[in-house]
PDB file of N, CA and C in Angstrom:
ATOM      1  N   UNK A   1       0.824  -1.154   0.000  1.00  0.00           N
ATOM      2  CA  UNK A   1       0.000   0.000   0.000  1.00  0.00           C
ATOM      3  C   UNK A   1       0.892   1.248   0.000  1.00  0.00           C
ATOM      4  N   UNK A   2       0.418   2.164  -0.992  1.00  0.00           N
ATOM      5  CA  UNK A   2       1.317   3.282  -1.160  1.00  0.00           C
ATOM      6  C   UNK A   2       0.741   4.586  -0.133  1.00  0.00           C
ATOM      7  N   UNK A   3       1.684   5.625   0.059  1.00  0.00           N
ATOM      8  CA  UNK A   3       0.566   6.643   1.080  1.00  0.00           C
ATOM      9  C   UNK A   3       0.932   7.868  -0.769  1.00  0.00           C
ATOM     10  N   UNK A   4      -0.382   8.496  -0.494  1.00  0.00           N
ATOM     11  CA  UNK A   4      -1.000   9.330  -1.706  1.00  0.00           C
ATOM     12  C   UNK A   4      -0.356  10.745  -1.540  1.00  0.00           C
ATOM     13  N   UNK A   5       0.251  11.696  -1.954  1.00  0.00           N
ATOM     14  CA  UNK A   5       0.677  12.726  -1.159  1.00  0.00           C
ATOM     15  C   UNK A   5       0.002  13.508  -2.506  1.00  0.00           C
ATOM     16  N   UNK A   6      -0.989  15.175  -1.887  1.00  0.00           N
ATOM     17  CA  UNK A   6      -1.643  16.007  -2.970  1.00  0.00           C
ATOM     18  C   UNK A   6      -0.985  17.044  -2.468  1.00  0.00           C
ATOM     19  N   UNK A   7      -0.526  17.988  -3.530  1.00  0.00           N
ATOM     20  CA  UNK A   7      -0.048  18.561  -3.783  1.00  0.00           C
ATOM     21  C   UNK A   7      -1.071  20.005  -4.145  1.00  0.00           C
ATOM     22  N   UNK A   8      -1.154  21.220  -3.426  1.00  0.00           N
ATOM     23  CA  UNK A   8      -1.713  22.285  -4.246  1.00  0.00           C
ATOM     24  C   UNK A   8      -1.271  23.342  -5.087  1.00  0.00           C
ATOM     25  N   UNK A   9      -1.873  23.882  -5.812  1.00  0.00           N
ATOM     26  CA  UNK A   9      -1.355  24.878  -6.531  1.00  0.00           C
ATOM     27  C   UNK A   9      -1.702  26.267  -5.819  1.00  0.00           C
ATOM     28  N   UNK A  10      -0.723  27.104  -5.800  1.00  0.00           N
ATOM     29  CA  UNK A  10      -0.935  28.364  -4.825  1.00  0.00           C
ATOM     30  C   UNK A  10      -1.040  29.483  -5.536  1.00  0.00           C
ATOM     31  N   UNK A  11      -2.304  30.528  -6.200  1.00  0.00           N
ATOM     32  CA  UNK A  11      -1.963  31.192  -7.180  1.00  0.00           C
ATOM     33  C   UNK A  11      -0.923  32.878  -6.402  1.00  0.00           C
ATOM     34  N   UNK A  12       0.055  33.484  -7.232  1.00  0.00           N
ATOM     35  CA  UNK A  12       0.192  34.164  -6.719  1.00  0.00           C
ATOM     36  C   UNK A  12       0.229  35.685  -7.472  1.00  0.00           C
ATOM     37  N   UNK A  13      -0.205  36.484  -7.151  1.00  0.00           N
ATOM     38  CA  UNK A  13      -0.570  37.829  -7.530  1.00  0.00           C
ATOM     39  C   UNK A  13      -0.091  39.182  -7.394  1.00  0.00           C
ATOM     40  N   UNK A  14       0.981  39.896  -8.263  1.00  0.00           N
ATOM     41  CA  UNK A  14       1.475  41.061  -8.196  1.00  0.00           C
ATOM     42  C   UNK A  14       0.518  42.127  -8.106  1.00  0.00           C
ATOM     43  N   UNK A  15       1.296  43.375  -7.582  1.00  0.00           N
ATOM     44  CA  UNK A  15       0.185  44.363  -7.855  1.00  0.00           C
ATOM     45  C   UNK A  15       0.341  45.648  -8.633  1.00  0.00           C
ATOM     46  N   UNK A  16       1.784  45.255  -9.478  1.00  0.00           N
ATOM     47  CA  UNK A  16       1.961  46.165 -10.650  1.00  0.00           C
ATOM     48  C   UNK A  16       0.841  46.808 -11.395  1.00  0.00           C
ATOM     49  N   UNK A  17       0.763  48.046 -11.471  1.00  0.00           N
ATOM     50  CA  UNK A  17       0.031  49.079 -12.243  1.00  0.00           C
ATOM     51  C   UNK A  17       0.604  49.021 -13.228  1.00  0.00           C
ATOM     52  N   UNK A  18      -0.368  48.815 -15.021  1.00  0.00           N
ATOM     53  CA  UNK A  18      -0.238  49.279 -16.063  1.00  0.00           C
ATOM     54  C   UNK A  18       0.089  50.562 -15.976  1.00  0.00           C
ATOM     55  N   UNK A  19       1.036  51.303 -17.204  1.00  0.00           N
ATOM     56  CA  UNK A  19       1.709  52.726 -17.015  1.00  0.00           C
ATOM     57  C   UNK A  19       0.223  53.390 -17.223  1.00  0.00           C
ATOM     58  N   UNK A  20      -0.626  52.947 -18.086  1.00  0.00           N
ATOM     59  CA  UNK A  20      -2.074  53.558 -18.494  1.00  0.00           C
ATOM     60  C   UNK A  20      -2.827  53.865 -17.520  1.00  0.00           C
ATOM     61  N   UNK A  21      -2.723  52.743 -16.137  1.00  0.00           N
ATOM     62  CA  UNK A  21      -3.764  53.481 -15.262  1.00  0.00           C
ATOM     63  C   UNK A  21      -3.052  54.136 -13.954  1.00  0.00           C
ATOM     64  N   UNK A  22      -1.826  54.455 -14.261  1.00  0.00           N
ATOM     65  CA  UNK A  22      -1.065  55.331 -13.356  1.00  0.00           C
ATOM     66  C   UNK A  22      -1.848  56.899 -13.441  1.00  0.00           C
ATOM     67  N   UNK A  23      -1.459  57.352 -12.137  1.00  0.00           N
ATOM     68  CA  UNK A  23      -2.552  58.505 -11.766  1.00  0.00           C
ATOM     69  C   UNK A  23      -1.358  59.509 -12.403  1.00  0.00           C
ATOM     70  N   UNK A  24      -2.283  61.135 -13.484  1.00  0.00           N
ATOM     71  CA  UNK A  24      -1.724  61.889 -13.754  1.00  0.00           C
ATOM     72  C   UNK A  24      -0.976  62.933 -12.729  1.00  0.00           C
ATOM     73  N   UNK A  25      -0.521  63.619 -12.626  1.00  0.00           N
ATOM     74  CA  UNK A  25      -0.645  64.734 -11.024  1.00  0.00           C
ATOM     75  C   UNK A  25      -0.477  65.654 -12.462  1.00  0.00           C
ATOM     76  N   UNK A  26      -1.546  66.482 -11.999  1.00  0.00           N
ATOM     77  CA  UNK A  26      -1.647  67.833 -12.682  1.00  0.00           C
ATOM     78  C   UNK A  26      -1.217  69.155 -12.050  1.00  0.00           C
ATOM     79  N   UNK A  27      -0.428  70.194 -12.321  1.00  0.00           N
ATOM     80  CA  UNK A  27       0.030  71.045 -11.780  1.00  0.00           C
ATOM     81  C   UNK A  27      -0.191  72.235 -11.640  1.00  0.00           C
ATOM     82  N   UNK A  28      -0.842  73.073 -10.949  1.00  0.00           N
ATOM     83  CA  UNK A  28      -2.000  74.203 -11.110  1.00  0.00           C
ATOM     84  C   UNK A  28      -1.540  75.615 -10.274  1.00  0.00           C
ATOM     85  N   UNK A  29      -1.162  76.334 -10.556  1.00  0.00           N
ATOM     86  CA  UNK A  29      -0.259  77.593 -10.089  1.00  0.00           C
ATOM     87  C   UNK A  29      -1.284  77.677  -9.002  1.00  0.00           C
ATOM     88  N   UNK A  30      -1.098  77.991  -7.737  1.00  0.00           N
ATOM     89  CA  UNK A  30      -1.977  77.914  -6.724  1.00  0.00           C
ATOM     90  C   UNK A  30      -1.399  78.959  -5.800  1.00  0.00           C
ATOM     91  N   UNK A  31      -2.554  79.703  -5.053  1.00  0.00           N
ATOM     92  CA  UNK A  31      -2.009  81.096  -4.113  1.00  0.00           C
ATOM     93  C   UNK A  31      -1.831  80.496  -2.707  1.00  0.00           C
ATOM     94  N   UNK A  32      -0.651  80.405  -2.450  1.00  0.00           N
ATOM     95  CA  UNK A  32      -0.728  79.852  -0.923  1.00  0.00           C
ATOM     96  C   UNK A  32      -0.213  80.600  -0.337  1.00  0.00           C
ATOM     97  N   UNK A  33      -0.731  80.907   1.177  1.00  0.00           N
ATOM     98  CA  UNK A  33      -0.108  82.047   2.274  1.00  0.00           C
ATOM     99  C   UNK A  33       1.566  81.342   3.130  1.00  0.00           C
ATOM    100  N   UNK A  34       2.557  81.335   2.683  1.00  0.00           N
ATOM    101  CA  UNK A  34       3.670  81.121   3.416  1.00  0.00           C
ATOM    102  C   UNK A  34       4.683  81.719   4.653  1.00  0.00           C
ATOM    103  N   UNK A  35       5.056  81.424   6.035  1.00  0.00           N
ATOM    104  CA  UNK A  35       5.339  81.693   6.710  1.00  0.00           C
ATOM    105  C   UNK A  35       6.337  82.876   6.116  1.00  0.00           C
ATOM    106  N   UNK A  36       6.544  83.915   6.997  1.00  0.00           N
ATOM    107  CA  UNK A  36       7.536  85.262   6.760  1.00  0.00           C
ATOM    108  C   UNK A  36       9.048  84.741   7.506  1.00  0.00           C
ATOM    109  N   UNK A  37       8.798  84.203   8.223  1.00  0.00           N
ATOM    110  CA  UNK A  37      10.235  83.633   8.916  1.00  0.00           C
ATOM    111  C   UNK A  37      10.861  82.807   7.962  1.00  0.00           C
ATOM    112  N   UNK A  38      12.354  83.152   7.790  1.00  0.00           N
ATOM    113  CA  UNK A  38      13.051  82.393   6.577  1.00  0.00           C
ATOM    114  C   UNK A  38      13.232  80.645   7.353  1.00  0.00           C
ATOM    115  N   UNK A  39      13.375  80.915   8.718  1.00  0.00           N
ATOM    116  CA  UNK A  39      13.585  79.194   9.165  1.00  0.00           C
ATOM    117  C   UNK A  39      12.391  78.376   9.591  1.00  0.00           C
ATOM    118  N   UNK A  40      11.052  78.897   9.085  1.00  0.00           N
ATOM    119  CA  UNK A  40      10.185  77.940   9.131  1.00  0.00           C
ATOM    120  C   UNK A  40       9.463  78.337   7.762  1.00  0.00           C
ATOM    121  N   UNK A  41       9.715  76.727   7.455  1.00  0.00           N
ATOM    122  CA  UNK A  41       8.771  75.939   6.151  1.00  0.00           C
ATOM    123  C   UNK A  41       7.293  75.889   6.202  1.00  0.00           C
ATOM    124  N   UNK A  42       6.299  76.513   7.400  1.00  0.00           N
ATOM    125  CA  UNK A  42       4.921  76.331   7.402  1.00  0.00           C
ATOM    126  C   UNK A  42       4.121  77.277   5.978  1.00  0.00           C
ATOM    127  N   UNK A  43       2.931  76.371   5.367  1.00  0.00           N
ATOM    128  CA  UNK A  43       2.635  77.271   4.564  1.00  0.00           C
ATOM    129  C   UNK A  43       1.254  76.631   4.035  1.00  0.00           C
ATOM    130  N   UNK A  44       0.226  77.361   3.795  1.00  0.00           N
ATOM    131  CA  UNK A  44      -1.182  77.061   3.367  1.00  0.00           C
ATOM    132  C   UNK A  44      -1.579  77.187   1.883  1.00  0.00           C
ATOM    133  N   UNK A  45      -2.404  75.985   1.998  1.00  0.00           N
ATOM    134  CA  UNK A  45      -3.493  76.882   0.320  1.00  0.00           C
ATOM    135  C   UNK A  45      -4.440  78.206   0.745  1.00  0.00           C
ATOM    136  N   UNK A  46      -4.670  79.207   0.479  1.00  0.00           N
ATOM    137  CA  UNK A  46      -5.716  79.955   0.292  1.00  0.00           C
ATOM    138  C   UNK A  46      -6.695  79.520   0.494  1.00  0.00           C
ATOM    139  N   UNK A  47      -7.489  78.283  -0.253  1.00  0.00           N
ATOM    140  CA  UNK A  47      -8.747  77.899   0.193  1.00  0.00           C
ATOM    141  C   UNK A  47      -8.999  76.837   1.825  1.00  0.00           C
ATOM    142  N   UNK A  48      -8.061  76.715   2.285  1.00  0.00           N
ATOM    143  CA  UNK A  48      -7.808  76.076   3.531  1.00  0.00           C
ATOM    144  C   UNK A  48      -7.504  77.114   5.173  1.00  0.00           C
ATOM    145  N   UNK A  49      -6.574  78.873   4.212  1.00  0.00           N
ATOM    146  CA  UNK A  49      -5.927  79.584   5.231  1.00  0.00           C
ATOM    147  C   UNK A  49      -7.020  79.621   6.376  1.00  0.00           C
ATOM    148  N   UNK A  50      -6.245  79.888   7.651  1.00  0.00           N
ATOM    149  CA  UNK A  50      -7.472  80.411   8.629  1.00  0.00           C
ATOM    150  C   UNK A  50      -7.593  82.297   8.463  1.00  0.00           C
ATOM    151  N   UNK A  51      -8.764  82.317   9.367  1.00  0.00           N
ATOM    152  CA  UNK A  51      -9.060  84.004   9.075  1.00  0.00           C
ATOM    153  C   UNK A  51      -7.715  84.922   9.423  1.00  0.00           C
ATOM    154  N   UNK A  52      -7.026  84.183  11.006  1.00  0.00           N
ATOM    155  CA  UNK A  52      -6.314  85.302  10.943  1.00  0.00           C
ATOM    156  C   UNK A  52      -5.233  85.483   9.799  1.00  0.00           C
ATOM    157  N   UNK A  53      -4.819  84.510   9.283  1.00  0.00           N
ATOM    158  CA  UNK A  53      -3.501  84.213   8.371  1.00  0.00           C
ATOM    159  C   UNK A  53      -2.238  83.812   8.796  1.00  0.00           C
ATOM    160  N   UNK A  54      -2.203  83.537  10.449  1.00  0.00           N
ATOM    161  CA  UNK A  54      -0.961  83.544  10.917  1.00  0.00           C
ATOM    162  C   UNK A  54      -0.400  81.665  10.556  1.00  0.00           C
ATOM    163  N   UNK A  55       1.154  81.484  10.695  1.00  0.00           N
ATOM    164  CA  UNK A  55       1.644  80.385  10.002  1.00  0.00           C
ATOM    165  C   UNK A  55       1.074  79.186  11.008  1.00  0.00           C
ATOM    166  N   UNK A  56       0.536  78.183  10.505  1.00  0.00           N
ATOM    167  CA  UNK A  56       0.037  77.040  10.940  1.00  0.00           C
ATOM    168  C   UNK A  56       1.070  76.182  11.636  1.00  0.00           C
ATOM    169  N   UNK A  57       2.568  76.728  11.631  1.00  0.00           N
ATOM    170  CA  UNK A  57       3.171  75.669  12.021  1.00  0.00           C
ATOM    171  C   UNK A  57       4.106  76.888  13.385  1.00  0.00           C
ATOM    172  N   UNK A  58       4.373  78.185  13.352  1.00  0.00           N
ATOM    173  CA  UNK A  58       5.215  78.694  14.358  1.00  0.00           C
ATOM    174  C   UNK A  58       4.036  79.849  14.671  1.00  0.00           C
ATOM    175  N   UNK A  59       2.965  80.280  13.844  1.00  0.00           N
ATOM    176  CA  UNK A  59       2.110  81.587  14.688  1.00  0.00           C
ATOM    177  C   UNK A  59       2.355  82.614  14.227  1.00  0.00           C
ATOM    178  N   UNK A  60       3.552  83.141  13.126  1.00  0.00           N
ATOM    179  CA  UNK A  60       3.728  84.261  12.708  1.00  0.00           C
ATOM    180  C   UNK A  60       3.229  84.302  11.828  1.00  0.00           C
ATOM    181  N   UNK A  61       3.469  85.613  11.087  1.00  0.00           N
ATOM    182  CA  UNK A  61       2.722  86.085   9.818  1.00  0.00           C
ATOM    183  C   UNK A  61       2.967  85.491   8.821  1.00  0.00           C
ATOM    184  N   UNK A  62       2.328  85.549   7.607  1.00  0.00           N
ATOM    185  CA  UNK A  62       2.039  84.824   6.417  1.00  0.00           C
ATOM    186  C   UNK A  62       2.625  85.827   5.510  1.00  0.00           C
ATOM    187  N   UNK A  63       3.112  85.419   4.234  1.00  0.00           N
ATOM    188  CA  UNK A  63       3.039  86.220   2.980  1.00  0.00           C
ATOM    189  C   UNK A  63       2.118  85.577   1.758  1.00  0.00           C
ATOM    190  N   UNK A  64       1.430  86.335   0.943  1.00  0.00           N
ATOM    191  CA  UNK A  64       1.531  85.557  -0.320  1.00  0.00           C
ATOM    192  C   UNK A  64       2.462  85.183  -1.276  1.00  0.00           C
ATOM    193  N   UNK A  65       1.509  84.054  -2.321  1.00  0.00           N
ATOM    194  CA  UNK A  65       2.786  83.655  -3.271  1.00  0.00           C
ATOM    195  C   UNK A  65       2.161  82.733  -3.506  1.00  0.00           C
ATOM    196  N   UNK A  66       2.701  82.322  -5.111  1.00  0.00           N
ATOM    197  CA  UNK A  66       1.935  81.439  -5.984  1.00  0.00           C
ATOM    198  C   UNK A  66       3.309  80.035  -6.369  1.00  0.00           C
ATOM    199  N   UNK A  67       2.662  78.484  -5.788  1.00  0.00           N
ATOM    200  CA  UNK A  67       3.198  77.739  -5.932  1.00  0.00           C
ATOM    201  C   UNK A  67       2.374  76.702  -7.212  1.00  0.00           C
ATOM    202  N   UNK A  68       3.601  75.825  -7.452  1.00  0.00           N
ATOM    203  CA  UNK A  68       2.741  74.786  -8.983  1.00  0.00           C
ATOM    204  C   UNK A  68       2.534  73.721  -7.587  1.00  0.00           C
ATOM    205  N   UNK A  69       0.999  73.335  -7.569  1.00  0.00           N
ATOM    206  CA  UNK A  69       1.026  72.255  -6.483  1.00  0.00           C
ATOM    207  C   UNK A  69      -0.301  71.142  -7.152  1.00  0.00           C
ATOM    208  N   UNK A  70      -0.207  70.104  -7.392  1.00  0.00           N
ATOM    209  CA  UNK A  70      -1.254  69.388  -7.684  1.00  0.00           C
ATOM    210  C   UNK A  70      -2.936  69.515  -7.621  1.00  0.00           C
ATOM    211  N   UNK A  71      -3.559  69.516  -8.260  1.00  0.00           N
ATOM    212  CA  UNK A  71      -5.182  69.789  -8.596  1.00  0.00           C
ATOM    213  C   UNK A  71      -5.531  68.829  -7.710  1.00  0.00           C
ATOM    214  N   UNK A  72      -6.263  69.924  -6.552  1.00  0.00           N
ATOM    215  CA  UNK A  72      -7.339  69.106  -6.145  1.00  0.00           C
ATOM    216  C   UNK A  72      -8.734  69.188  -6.034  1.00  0.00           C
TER     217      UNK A  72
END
């Protein structure tokens, strides 16, 4: 008497994106309020700023200025 040994098949599945359905990023000159202090990087979109305008990340003042930042 022989012993039977089964064997399965395991499928396995990448999750490579075709280049076709890779997402575009579109680039849209956008007004954002940026911190006035040269050593902090804090800085807003316009449609997000708060009323007072001060920097979201240290509290000081804001300037304007137009960055290329992705469509949203």
């Amino acid at each position: 008497m022989g012993i039977l040994i089964v064997k399965e098949a395991i499928s396995i599945f990448y999750g490579k994106r075709n280049q076709e359905d890779a997402i575009e990023n579109i680039l849209v000159s956008t007004e954002v309020y940026s911190c006035s202090d040269d050593s902090c990087k804090g800085w807003m979109r316009k449609d997000f700023a708060t009323d007072d305008l001060l920097c979201p990340m240290c509290g000081n003042e804001t300037i304007m200025e137009f960055r290329d930042l992705p469509k949203i």
